[in-house]
Protein backbone atom coordinates (compact mmCIF):
# COMPACT_ATOMS: atom_id res chain seq x y z
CA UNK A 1 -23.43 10.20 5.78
CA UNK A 2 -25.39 13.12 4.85
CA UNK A 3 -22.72 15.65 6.31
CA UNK A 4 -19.57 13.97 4.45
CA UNK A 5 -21.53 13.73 0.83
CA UNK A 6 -22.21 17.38 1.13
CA UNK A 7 -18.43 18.29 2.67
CA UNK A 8 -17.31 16.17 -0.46
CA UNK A 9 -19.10 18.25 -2.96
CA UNK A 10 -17.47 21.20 -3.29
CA UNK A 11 -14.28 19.51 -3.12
CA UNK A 12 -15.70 16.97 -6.19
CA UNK A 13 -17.20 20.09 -7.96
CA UNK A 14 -14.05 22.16 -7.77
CA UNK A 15 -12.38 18.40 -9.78
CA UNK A 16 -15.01 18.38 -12.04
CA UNK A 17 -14.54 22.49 -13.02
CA UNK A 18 -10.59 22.01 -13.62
CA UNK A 19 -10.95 18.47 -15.66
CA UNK A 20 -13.39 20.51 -17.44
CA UNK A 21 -11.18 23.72 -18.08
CA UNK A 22 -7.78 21.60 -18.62
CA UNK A 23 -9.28 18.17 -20.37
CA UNK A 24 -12.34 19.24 -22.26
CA UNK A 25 -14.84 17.38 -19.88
CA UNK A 26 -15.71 16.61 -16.01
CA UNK A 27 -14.56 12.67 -16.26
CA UNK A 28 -11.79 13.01 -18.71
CA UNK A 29 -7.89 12.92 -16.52
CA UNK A 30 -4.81 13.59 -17.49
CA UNK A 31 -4.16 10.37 -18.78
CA UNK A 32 -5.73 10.46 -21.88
CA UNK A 33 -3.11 12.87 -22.87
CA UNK A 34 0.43 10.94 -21.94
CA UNK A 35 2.43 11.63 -25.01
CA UNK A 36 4.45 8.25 -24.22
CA UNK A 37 2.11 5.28 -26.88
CA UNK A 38 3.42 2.72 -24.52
CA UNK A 39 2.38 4.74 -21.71
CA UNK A 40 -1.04 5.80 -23.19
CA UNK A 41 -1.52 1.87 -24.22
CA UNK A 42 -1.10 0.70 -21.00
CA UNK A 43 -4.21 3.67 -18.82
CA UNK A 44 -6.06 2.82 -21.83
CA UNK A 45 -6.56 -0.74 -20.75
CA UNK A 46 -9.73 -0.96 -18.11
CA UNK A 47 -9.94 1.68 -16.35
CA UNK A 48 -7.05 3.92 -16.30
CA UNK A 49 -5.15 1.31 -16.34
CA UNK A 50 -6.98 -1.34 -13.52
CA UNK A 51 -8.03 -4.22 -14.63
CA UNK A 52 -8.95 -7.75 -12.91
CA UNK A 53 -6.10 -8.66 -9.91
CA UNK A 54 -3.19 -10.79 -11.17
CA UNK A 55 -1.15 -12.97 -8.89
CA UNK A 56 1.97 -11.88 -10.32
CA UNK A 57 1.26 -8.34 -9.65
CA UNK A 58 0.84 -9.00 -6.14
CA UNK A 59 3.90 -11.22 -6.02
CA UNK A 60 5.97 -8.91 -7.84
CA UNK A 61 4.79 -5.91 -5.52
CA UNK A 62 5.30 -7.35 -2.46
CA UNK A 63 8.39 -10.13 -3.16
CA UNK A 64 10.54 -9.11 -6.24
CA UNK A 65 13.94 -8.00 -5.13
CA UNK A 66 13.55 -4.63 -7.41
CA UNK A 67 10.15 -3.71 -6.45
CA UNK A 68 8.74 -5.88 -3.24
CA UNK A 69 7.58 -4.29 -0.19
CA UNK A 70 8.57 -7.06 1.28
CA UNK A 71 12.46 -7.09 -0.05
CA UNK A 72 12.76 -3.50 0.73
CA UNK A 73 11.17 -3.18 4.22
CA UNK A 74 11.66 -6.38 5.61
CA UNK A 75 10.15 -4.94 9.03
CA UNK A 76 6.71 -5.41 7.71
CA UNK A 77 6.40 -8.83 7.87
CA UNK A 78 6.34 -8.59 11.81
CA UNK A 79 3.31 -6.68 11.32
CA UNK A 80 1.64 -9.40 9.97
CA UNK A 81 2.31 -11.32 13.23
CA UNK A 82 0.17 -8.04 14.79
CA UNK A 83 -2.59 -8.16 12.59
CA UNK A 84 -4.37 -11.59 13.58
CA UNK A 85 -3.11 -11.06 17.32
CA UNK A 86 -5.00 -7.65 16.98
CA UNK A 87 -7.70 -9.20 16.17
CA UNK A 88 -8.04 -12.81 17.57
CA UNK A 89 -6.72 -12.16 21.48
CA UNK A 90 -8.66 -8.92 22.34
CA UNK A 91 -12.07 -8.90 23.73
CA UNK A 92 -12.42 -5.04 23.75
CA UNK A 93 -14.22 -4.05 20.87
CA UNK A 94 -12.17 -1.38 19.95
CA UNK A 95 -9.44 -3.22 18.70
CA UNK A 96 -11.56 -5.55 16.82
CA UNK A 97 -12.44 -2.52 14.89
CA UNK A 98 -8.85 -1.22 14.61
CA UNK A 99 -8.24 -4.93 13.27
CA UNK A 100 -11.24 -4.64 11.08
CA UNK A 101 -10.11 -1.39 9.37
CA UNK A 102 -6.36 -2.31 9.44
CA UNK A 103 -7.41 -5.65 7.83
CA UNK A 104 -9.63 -3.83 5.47
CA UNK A 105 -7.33 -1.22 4.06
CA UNK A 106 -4.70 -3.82 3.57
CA UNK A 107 -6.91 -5.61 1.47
CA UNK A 108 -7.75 -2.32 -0.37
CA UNK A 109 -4.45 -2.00 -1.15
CA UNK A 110 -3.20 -5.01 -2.38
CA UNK A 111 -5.98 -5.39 -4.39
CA UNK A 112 -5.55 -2.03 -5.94
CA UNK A 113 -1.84 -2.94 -6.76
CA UNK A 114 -2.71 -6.39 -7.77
CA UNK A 115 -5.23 -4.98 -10.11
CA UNK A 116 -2.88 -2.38 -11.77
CA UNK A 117 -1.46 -3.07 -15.42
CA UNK A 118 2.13 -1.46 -15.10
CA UNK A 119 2.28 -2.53 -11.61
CA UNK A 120 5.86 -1.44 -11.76
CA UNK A 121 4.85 1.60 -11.64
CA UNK A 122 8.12 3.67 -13.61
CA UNK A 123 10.97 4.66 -12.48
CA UNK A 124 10.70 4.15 -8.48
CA UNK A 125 12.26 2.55 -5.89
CA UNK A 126 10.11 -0.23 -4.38
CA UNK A 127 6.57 -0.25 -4.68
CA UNK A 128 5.37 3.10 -4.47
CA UNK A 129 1.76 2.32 -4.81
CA UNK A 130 1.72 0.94 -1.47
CA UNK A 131 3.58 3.26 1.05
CA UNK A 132 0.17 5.15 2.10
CA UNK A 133 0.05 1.48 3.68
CA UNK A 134 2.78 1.57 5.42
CA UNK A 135 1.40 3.94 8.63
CA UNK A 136 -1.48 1.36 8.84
CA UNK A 137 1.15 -1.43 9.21
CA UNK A 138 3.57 0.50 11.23
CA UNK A 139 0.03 -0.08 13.64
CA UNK A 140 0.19 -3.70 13.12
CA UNK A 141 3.66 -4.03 13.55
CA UNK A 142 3.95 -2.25 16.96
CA UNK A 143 1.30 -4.98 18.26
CA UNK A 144 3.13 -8.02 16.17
CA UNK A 145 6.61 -5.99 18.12
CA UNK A 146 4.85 -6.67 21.31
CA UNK A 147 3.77 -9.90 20.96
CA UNK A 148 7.12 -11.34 19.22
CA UNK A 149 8.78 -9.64 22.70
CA UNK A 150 6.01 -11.65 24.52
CA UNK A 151 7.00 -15.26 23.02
CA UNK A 152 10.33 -14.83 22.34
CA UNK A 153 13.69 -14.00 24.49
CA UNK A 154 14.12 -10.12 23.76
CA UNK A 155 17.50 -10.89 23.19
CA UNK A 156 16.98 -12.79 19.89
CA UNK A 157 14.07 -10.24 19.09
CA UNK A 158 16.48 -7.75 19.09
CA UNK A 159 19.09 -8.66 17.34
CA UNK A 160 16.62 -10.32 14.16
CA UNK A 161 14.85 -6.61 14.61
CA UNK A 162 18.23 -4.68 14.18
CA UNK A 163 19.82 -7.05 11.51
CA UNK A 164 16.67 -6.70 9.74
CA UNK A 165 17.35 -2.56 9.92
CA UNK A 166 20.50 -2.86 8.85
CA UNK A 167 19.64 -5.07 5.98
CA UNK A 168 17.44 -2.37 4.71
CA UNK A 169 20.23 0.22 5.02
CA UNK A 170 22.49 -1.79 2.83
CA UNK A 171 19.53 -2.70 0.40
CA UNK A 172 18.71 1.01 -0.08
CA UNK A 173 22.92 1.80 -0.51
CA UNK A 174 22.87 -0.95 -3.19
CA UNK A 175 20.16 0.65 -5.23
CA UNK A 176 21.13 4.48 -4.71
């Protein structure tokens, strides 16, 4: 731990020196100077702009038509299928630590997005405070993949897998 605080501090200094020389002071960002008041209301509330996790925010991010995850890459609810397999069925301890830091950084996430005021999040396409997620649950959905293919004729798997693909095709024509 030693080794990563002190790789981290020139990287943290070097932030520190810049907010300094472009904001006045080490901790002060950017957003204290949005020119936008409904903007600057909004990063003004808790810090820069988290607060306590709502429900709807995590509804809205992952299930509203115009912004869910969920609506707009319909592919990652198989990898919640992987995520408990992961988890549950393996005995080798290396997976129960992939599942452990999948789970975790899931959690991170929709906690983060949960917690944010303007969960909307602009002018955006989906929810894009949540694709650094998605390579974590492109893990989770290769094992939910294989054990969907396990339990159920390939056949149907398939053909639910590639209408699902070409759902999201015509989703993302609609809202180009």
């Amino acid at each position: 731990m030693a080794l990563v605080s002190v790789g981290a501090a020139l990287p943290a200094l070097s932030l520190f020196a810049y907010h300094w020389a472009a904001f006045g002071h080490p901790l002060r960002t950017g957003y204290a100077f949005i020119a936008n008041p409904h903007f600057r209301a909004i990063h003004q509330q808790g810090l820069m702009g988290l607060s306590w996790p709502r429900w709807s925010a995590l509804r809205g991010s992952l299930f509203e038509p115009a912004r869910g995850i969920w609506f707009l890459a319909p592919w990652i609810a198989i990898s919640f299928f992987g995520l408990p397999w992961l988890g549950w069925n393996r005995r080798d301890s290396h997976w129960r630590r992939t599942w452990l830091l999948l789970g975790v950084t899931v959690a991170i996430y929709l906690f983060f997005v949960s917690s944010f005021r303007y969960w909307t999040g602009g002018w955006a396409i989906g929810q894009r405070h949540l694709v650094p997620l998605l390579p974590f649950l492109a893990i989770a959905l290769a094992m939910g993949w294989q054990q969907l293919c396990q339990r159920v004729a390939r056949a149907g798997v398939r053909h639910a897998f590639s209408t699902t693909i070409a759902a999201c095709i015509l989703i993302a024509c609609v809202h180009v």
